[in-house]
N, C-alpha and C. Protein backbone atom coordinates (compact mmCIF):
# COMPACT_ATOMS: atom_id res chain seq x y z
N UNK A 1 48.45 2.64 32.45
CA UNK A 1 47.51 1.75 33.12
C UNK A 1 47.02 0.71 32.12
N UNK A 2 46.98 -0.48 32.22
CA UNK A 2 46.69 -1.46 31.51
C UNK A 2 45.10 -2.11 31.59
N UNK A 3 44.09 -1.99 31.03
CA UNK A 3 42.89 -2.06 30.60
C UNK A 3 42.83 -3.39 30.27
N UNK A 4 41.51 -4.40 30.10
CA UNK A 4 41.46 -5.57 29.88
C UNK A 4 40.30 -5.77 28.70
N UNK A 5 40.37 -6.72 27.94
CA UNK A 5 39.49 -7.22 26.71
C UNK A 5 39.23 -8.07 27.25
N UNK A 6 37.85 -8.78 27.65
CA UNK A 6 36.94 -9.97 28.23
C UNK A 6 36.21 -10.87 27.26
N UNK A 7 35.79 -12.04 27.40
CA UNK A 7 35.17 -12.68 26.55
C UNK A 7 33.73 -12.65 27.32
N UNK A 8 32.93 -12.42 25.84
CA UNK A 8 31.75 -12.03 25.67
C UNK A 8 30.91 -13.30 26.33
N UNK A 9 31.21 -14.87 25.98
CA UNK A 9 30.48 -15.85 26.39
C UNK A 9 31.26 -16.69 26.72
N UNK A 10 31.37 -17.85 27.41
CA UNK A 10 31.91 -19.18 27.24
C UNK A 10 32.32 -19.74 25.92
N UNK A 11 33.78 -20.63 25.78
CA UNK A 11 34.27 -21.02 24.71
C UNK A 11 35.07 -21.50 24.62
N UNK A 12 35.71 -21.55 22.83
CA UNK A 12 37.18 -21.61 23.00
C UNK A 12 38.10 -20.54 22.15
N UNK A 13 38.75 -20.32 22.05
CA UNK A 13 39.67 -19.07 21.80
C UNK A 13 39.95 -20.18 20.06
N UNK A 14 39.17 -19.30 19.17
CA UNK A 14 39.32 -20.07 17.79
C UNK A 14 40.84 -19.87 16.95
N UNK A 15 40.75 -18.11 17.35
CA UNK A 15 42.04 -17.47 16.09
C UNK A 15 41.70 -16.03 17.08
N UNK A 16 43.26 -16.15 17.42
CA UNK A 16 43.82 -14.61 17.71
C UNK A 16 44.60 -13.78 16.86
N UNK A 17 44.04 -12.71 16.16
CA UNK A 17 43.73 -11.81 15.18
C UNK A 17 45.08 -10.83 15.87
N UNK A 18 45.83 -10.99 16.78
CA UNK A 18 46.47 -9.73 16.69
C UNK A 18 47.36 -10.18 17.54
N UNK A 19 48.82 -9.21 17.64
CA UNK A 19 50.38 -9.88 18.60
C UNK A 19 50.28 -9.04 19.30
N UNK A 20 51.37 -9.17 20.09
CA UNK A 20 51.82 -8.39 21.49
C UNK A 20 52.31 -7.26 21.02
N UNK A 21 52.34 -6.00 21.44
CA UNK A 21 52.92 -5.02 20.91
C UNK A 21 52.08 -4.00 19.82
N UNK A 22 51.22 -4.83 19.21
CA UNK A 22 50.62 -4.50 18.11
C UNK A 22 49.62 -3.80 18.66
N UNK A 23 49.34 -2.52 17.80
CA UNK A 23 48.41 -1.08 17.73
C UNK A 23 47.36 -2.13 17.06
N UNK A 24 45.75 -1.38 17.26
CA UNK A 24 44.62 -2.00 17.25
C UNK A 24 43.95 -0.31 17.01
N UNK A 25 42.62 -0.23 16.24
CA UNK A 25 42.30 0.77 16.09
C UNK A 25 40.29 -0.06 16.29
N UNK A 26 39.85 1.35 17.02
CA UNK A 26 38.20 0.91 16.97
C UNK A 26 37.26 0.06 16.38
N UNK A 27 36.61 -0.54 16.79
CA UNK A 27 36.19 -2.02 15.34
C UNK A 27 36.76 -2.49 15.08
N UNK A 28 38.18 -2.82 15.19
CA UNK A 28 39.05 -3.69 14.32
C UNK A 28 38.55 -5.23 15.39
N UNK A 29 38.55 -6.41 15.12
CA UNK A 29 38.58 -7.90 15.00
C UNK A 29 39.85 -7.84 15.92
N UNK A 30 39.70 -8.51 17.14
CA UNK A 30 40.93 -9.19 17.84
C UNK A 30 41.22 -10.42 18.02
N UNK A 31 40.03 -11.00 17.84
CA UNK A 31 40.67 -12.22 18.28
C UNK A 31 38.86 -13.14 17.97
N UNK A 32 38.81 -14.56 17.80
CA UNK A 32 37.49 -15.03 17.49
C UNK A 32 37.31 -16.24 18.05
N UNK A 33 36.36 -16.30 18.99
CA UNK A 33 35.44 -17.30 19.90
C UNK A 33 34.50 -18.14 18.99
N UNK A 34 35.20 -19.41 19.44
CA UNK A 34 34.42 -20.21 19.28
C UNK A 34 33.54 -20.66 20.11
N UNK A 35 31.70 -20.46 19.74
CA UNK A 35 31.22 -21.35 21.03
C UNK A 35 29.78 -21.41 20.61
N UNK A 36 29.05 -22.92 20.76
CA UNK A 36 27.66 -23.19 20.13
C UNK A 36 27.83 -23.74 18.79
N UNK A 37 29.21 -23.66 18.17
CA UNK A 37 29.48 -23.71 16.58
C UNK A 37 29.67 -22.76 16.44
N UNK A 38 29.32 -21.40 16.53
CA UNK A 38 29.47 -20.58 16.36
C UNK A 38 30.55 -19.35 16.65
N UNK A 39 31.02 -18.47 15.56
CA UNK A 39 32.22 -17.67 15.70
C UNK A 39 31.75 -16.26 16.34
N UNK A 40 32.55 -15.81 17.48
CA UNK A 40 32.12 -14.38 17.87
C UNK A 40 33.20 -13.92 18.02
N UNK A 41 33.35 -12.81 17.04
CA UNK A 41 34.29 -12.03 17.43
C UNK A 41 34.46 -10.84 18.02
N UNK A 42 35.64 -10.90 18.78
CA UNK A 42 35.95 -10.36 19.70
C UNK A 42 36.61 -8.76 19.01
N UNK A 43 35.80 -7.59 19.41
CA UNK A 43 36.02 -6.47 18.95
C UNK A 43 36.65 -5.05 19.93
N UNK A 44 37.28 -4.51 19.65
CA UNK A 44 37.59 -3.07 20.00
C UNK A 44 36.75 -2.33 19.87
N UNK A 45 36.34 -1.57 21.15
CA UNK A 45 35.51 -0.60 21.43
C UNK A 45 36.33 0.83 21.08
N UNK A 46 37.72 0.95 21.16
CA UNK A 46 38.45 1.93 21.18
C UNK A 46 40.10 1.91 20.70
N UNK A 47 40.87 2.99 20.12
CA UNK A 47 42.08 2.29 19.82
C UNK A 47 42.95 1.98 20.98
N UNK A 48 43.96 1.26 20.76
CA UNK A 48 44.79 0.96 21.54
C UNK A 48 46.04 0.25 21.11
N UNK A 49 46.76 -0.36 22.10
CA UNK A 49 47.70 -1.43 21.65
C UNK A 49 47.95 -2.71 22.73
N UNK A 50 48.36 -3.75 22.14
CA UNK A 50 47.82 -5.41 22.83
C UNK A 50 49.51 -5.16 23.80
N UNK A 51 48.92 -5.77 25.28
CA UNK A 51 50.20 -5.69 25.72
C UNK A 51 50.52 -7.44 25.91
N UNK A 52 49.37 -7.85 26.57
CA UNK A 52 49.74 -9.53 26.48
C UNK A 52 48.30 -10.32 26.45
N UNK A 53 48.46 -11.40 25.43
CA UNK A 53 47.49 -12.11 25.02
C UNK A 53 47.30 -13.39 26.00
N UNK A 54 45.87 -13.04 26.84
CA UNK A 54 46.21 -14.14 28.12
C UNK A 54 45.02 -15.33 27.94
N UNK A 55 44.58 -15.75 26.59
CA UNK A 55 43.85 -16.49 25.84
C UNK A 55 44.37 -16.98 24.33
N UNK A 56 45.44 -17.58 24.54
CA UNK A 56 45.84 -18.02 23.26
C UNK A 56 45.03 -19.16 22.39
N UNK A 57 45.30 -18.85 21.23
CA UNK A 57 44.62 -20.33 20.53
C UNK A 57 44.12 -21.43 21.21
N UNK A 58 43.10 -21.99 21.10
CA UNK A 58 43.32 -23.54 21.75
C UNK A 58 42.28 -23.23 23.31
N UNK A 59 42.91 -22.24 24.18
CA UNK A 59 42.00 -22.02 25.47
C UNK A 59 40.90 -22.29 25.55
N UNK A 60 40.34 -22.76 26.15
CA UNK A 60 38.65 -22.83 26.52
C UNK A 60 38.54 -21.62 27.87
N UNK A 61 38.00 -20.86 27.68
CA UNK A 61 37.22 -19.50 28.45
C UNK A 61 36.05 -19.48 28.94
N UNK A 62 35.82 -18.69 29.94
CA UNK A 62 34.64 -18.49 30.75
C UNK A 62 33.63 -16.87 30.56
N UNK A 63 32.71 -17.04 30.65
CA UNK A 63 32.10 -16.10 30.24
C UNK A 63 32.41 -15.15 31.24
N UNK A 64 33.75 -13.56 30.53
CA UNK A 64 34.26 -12.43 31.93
C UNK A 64 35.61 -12.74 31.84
N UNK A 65 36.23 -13.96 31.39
CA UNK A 65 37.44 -14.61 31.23
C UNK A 65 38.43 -13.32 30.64
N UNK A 66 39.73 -12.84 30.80
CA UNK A 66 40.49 -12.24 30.38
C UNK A 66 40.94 -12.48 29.10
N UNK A 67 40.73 -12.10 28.02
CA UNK A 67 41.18 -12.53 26.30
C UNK A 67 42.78 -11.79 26.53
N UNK A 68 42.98 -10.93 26.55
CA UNK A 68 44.01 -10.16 26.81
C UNK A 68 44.23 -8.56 27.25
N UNK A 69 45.25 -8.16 27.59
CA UNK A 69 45.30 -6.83 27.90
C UNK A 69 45.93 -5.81 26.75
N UNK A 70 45.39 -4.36 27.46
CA UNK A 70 46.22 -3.58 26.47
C UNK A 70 45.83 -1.76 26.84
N UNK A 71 46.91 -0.99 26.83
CA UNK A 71 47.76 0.81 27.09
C UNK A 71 46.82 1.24 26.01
């Protein structure tokens, strides 16, 4: 079953911290929002692994917006 990573506020998708396929462990940094000037990054609550990144670089996002999924 495939689970989803959301963005925390409105933005833009600064630097995505991690690939497709790739294992992710609790706290680790996925990916970092830009928004206000300001960097928020986007964290793991739990381990896992990224199945597809549906906020690449560059995106501007909505606050609830899908960052990516992941098993």
């Amino acid at each position: 079953m495939t689970k989803q990573i959301t963005a925390p506020m409105a933005g833009t998708m600064w630097k995505v911290l991690v690939q497709e396929g790739e294992r992710f462990a609790a706290g680790q940094s996925l990916a970092i929002l830009e928004s206000m000037k300001m960097e928020i990054p986007i964290e793991s609550e739990v381990d896992g692994t990224v199945d597809k990144i549906m906020a690449p670089e560059g995106t501007v996002v909505d606050e609830g917006s899908v960052v990516l999924t992941w098993f």
